[in-house]
C-alpha atoms as a PDB file:
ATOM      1  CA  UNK A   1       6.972 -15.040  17.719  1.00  0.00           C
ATOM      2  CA  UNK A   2       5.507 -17.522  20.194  1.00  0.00           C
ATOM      3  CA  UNK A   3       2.273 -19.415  21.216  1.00  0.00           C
ATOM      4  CA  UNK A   4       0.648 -18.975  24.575  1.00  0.00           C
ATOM      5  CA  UNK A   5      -2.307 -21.069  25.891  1.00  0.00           C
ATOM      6  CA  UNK A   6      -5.462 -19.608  26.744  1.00  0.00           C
ATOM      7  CA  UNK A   7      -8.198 -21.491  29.274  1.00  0.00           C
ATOM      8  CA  UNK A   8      -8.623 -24.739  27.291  1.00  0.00           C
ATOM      9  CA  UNK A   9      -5.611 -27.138  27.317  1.00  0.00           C
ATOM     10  CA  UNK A  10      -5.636 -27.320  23.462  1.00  0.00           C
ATOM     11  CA  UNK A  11      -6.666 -24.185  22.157  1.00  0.00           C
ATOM     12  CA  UNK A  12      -3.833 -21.218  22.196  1.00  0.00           C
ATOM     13  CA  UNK A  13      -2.515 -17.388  21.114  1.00  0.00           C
ATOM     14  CA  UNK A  14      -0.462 -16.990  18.174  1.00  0.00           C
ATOM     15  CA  UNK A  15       1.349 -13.564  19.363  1.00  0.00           C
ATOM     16  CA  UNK A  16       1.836 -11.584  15.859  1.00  0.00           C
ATOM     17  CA  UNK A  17       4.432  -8.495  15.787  1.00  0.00           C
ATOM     18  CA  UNK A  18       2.867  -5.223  17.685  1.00  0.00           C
ATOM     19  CA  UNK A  19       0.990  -7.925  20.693  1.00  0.00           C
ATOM     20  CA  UNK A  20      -1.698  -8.479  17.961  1.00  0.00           C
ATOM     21  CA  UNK A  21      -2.702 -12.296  18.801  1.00  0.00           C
ATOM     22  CA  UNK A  22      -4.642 -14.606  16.458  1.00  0.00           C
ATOM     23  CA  UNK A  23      -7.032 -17.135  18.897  1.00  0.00           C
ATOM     24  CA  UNK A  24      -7.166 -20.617  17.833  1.00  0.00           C
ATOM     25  CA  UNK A  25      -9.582 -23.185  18.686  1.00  0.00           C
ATOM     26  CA  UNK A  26      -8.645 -26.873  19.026  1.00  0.00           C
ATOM     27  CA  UNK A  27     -11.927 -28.989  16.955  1.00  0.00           C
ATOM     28  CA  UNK A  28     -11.971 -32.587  18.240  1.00  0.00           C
ATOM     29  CA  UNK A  29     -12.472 -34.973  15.194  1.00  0.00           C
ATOM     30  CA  UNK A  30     -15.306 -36.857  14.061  1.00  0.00           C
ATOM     31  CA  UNK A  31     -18.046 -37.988  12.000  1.00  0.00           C
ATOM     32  CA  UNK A  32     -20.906 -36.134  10.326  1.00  0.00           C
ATOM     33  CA  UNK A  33     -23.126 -35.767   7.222  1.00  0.00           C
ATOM     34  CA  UNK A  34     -22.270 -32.821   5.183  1.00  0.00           C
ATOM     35  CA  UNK A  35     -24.321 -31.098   2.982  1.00  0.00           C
ATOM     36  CA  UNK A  36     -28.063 -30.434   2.910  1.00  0.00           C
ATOM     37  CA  UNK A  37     -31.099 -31.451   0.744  1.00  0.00           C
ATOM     38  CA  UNK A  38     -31.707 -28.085   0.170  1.00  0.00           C
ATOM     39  CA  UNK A  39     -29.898 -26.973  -2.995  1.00  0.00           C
ATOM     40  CA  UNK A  40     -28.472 -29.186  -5.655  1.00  0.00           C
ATOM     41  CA  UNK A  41     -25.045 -28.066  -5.128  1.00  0.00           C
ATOM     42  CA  UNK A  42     -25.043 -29.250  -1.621  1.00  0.00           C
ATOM     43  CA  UNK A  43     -25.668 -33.066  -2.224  1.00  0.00           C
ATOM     44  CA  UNK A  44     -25.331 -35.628  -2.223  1.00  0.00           C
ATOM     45  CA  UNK A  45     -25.920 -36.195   1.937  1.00  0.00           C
ATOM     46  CA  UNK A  46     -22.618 -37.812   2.596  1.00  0.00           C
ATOM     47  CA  UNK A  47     -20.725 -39.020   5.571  1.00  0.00           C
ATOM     48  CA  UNK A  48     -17.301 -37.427   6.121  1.00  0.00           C
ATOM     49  CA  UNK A  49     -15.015 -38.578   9.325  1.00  0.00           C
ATOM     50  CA  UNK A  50     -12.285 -35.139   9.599  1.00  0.00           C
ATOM     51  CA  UNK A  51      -9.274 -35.523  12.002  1.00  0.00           C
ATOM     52  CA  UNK A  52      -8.233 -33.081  14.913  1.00  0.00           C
ATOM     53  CA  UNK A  53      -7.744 -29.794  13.637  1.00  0.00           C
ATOM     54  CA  UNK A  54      -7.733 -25.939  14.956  1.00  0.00           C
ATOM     55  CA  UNK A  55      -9.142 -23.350  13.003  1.00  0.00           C
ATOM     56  CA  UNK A  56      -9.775 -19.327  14.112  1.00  0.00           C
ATOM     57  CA  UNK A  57     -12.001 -18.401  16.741  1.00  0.00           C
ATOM     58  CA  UNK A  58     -12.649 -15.618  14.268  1.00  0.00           C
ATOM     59  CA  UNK A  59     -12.160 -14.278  10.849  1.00  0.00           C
ATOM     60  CA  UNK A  60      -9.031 -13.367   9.938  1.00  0.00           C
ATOM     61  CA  UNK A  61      -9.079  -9.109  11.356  1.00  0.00           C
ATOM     62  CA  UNK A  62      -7.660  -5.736   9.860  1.00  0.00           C
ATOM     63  CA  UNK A  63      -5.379  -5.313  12.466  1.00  0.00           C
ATOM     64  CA  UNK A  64      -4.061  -9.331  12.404  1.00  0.00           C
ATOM     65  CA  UNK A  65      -3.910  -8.993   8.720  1.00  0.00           C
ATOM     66  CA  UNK A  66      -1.935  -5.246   8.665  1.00  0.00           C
ATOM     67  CA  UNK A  67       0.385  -7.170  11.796  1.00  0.00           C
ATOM     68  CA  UNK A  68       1.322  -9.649   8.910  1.00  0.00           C
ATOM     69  CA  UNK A  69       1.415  -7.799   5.654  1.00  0.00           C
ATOM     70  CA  UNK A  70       1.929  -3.894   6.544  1.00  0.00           C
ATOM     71  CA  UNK A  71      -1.204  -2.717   4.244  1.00  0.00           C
ATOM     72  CA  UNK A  72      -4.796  -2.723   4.608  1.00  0.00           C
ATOM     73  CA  UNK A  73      -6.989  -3.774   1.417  1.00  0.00           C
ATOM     74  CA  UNK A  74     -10.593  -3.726   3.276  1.00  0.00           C
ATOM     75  CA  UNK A  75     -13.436  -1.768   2.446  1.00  0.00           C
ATOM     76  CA  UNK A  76     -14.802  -1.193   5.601  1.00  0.00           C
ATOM     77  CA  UNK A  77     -12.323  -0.135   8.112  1.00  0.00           C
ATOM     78  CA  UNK A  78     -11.382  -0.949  11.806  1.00  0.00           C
ATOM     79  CA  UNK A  79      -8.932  -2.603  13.118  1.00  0.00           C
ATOM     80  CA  UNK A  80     -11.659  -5.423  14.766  1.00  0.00           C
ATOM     81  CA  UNK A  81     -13.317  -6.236  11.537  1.00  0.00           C
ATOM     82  CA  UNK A  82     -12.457  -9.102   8.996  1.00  0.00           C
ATOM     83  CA  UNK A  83     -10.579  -7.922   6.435  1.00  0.00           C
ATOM     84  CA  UNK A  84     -12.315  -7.951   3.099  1.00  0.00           C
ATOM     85  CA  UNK A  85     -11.322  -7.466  -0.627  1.00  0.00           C
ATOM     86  CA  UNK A  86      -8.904 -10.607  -0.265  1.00  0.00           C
ATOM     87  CA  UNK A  87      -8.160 -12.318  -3.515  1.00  0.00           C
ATOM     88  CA  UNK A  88      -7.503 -16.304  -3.028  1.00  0.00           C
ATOM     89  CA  UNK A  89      -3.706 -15.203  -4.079  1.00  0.00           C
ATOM     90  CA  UNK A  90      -3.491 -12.810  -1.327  1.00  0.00           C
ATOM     91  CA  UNK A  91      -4.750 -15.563   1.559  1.00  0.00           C
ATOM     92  CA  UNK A  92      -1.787 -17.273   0.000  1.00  0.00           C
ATOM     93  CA  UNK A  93       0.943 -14.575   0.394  1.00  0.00           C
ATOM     94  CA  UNK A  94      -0.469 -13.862   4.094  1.00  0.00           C
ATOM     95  CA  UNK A  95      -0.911 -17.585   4.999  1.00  0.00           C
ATOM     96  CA  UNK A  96       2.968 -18.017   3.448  1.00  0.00           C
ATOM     97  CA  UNK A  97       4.881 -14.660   5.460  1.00  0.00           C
ATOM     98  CA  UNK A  98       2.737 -15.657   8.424  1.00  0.00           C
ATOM     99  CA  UNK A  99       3.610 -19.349   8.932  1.00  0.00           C
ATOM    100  CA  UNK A 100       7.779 -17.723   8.238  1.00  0.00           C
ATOM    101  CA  UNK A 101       6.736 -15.218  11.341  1.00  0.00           C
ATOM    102  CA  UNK A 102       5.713 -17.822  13.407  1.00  0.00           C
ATOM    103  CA  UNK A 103       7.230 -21.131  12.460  1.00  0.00           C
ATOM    104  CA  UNK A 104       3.907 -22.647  11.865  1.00  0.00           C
ATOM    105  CA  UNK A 105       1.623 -24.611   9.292  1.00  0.00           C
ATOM    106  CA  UNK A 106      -1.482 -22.424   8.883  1.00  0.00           C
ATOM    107  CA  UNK A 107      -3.579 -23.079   5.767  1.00  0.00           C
ATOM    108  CA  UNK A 108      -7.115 -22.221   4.492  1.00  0.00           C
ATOM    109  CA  UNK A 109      -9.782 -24.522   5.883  1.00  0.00           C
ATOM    110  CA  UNK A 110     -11.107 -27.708   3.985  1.00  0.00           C
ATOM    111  CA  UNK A 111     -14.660 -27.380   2.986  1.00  0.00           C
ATOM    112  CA  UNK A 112     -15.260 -29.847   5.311  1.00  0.00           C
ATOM    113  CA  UNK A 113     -13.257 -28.553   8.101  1.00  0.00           C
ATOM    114  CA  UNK A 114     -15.177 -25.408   7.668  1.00  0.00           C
ATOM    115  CA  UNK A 115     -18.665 -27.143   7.720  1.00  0.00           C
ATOM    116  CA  UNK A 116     -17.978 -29.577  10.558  1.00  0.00           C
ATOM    117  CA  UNK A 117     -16.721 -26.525  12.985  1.00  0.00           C
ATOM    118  CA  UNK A 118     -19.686 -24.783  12.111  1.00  0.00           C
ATOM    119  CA  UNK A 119     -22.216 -27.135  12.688  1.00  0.00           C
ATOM    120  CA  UNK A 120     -20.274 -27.251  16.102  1.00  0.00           C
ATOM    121  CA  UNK A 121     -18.348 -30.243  15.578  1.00  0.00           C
ATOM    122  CA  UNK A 122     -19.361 -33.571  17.944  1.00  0.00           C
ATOM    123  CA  UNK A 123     -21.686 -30.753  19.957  1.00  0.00           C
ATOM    124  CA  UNK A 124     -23.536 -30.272  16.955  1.00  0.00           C
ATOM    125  CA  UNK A 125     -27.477 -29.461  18.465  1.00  0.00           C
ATOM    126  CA  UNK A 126     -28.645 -29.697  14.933  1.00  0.00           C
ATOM    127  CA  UNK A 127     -29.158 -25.741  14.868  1.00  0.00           C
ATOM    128  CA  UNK A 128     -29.779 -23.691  11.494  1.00  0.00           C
ATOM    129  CA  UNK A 129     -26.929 -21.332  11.636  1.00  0.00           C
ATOM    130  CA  UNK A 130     -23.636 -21.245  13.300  1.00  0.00           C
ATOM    131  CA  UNK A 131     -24.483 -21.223  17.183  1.00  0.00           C
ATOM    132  CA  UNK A 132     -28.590 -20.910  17.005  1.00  0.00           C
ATOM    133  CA  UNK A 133     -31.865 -21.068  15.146  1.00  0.00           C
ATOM    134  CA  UNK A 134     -32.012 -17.359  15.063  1.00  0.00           C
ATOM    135  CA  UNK A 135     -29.502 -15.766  12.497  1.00  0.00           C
ATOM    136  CA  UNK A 136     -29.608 -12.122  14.340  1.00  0.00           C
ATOM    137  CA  UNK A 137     -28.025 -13.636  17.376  1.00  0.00           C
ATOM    138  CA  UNK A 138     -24.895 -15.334  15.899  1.00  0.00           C
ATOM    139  CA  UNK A 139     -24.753 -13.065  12.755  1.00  0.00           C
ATOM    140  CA  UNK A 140     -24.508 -10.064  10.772  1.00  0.00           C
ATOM    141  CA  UNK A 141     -26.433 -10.227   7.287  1.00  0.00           C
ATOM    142  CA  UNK A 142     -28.020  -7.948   5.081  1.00  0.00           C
ATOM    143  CA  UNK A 143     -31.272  -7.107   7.805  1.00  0.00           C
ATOM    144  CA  UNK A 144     -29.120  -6.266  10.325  1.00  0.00           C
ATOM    145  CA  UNK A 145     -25.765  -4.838   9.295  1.00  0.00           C
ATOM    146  CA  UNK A 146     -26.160  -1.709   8.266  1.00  0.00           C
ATOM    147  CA  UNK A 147     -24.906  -2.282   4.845  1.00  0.00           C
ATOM    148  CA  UNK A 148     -21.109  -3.064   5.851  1.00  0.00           C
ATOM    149  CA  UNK A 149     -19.036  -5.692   8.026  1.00  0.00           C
ATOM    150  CA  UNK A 150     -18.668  -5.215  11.722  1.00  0.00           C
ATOM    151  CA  UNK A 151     -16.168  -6.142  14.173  1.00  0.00           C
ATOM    152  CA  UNK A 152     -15.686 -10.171  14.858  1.00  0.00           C
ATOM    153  CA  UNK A 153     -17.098 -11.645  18.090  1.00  0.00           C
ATOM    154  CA  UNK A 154     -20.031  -9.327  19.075  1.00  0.00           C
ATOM    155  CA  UNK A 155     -22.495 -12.157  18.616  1.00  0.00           C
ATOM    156  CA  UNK A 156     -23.089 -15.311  20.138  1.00  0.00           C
ATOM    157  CA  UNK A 157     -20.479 -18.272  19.383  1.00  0.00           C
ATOM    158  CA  UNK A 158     -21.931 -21.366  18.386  1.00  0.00           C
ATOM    159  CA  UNK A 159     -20.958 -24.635  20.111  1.00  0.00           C
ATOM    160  CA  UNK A 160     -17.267 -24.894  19.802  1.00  0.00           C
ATOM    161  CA  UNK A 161     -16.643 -21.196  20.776  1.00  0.00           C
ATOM    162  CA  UNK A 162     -16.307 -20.049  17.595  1.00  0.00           C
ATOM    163  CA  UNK A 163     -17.679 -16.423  16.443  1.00  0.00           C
ATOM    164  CA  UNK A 164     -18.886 -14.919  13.320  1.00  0.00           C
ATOM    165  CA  UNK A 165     -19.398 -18.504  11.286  1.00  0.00           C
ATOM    166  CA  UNK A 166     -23.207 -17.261   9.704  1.00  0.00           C
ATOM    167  CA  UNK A 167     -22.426 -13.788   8.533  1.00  0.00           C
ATOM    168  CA  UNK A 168     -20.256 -11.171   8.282  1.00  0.00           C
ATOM    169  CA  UNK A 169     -17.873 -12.072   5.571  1.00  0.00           C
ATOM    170  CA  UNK A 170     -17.903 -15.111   3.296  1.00  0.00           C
ATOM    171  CA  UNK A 171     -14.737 -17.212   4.053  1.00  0.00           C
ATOM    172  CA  UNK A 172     -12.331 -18.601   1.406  1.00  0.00           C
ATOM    173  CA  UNK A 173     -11.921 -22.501   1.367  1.00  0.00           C
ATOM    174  CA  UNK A 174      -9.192 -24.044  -0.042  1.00  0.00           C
ATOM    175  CA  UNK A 175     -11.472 -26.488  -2.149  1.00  0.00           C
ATOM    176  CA  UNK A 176     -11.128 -25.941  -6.080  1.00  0.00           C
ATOM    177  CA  UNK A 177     -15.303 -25.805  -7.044  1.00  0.00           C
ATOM    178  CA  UNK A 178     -17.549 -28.955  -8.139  1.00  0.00           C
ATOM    179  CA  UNK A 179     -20.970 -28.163  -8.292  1.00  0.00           C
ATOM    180  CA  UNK A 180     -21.928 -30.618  -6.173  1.00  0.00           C
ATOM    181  CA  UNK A 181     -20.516 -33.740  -3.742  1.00  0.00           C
ATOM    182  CA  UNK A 182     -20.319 -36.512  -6.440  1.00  0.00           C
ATOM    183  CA  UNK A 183     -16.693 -37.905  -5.551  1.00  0.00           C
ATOM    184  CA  UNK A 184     -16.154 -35.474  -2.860  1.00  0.00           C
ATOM    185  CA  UNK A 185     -13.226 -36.951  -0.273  1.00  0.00           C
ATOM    186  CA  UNK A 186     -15.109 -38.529   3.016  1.00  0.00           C
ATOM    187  CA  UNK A 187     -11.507 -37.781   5.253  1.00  0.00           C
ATOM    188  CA  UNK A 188     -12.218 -34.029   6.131  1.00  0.00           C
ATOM    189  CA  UNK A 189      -9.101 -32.981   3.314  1.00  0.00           C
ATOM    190  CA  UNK A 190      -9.722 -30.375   1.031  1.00  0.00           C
ATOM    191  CA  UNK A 191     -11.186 -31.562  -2.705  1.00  0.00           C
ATOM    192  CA  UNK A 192      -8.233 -29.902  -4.547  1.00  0.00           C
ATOM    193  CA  UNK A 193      -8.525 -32.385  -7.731  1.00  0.00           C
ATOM    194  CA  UNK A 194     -10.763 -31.841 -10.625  1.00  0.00           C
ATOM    195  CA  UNK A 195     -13.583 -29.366 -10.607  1.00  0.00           C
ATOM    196  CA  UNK A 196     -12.118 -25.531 -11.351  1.00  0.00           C
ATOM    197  CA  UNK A 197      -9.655 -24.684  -9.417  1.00  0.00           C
ATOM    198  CA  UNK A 198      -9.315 -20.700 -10.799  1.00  0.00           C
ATOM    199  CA  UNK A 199     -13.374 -20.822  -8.750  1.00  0.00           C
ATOM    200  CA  UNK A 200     -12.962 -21.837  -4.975  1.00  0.00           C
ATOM    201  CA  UNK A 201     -15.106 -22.367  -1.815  1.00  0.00           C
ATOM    202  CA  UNK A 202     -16.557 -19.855   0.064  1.00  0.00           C
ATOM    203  CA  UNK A 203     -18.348 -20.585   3.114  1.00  0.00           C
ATOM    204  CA  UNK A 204     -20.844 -18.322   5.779  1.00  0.00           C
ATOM    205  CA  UNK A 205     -22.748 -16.106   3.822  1.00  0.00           C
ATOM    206  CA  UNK A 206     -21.842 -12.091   4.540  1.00  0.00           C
ATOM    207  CA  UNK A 207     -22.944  -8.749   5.728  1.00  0.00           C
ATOM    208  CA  UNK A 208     -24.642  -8.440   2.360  1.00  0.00           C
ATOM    209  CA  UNK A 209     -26.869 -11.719   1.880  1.00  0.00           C
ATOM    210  CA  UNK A 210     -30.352 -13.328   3.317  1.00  0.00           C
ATOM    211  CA  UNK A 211     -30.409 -15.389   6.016  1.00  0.00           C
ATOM    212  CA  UNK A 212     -30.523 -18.579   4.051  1.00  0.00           C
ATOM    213  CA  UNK A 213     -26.919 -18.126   2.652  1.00  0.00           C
ATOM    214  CA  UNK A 214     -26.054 -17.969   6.341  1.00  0.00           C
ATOM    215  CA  UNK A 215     -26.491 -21.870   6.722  1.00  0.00           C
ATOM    216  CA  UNK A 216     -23.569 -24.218   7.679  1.00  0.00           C
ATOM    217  CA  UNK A 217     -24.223 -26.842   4.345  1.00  0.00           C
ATOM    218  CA  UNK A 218     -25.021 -23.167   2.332  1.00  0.00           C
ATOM    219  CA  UNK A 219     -21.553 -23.389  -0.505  1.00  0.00           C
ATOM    220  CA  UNK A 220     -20.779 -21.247  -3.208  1.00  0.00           C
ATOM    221  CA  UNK A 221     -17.841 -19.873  -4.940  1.00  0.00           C
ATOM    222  CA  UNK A 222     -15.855 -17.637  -5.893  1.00  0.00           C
ATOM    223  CA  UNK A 223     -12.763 -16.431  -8.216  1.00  0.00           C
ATOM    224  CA  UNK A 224      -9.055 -16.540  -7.255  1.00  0.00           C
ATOM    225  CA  UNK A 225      -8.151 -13.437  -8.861  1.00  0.00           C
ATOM    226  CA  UNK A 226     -10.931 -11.231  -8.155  1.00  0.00           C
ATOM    227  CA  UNK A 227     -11.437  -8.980  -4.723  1.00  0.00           C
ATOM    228  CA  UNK A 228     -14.749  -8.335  -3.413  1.00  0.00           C
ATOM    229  CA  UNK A 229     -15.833  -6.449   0.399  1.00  0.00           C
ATOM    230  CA  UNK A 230     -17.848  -9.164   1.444  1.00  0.00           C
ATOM    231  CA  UNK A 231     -15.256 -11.827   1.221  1.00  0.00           C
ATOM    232  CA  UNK A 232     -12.504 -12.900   3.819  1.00  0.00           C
ATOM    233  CA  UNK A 233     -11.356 -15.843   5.219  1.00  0.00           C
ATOM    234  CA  UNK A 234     -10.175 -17.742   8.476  1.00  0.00           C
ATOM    235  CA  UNK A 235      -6.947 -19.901   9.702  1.00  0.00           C
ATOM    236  CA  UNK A 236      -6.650 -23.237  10.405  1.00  0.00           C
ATOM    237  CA  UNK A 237      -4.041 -26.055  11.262  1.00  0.00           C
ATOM    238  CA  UNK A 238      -3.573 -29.594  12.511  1.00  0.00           C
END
């Protein structure tokens, strides 16, 4: 398989078997203060400094994920939507046949990687949700989506160019749970010590919730070995 580049210098195509493509997005580094005051599980306000990094213009798709594996576990077909009922153990086995495919390091995002691309990395405007103030222009959630996902990048991106990050399906982290930021890591890596590791991040908010699990600080979690249809994930990489 090979990488092409698309109109920015850094960001780039990851060509799967079939033509299907996976779009990265290249997310300059910097500072920023993750969480919120608005729920106890997202303090304490902290300053966190993450590196370079790429992560998925979108969600992870049916068609990337059927490219990789050969089967389909989503609810809610079509080949454009994210692919849902993913356990934590099946990112794994994708993540692990898809870096051997294309002789690459992809990985689950940090919490923090997650957050920081969300908020729109250094372009941050300060916005509510991923890419604007009003959750029915970036997103898909439970007053707007008819009661099942729909197909990535049909909204608005938010600063970065980045689609689908309020909404839609909740995204897997690679974070092991803490129910809150006491001793979190302030260098962008994923908090994979302590806490519960068989409960992990998930990040976005879904088809299925209110607007205000939509936010960028919004966290919650869920369990490695269970499948749901409002959970999926994204890529990312250094």
């Amino acid at each position: 398989m090979t990488t092409t580049s698309t109109q920015n210098k850094s960001d780039y195509d990851v060509l799967l078997p079939g033509g299907t493509k996976i779009e990265m997005v290249e997310v300059e580094g910097g500072t920023f203060m993750m969480g919120s005051e608005e729920r106890e599980r997202e303090k304490p306000i902290h300053e966190v400094k993450v590196p370079n990094f790429h992560i998925g213009k979108h969600p992870v798709t049916q068609e990337q994920w059927v490219a990789v594996m050969g089967d389909n576990p989503a609810r809610f077909r079509g080949r454009a939507h994210p692919v849902d009922r993913v356990r934590w153990h099946d990112t794994q086995a994708f993540l692990k046949k898809l870096n051997q495919l294309v002789n690459e390091a992809f990985r689950l995002p940090s919490e923090a990687e997650w957050e920081y691309a969300a908020r729109g990395g250094k372009y941050n405007q300060g916005l509510q949700y991923a890419g604007s103030k009003k959750l029915k222009e970036v997103g898909w959630y439970d007053e707007n989506s008819n009661g099942q996902t729909q197909p990535v990048g049909l909204k608005l991106p938010n600063e970065l160019g980045i689609f689908d990050m309020s909404g839609n399906v909740w995204e897997r982290c690679a974070d092991h749970w803490h129910e809150n930021y006491e001793g979190a890591p302030v260098d962008g890596s994923a908090w994979i010590t302590g806490g519960e590791k068989h409960r992990r991040v998930v990040r976005g908010g879904s088809w299925d919730d209110y607007d205000g699990s939509c936010r960028p600080s919004l966290r919650y979690w869920y369990l490695t070995n269970n499948r749901n249809f409002n959970i999926g994930f994204r890529l990312a990489r250094y």
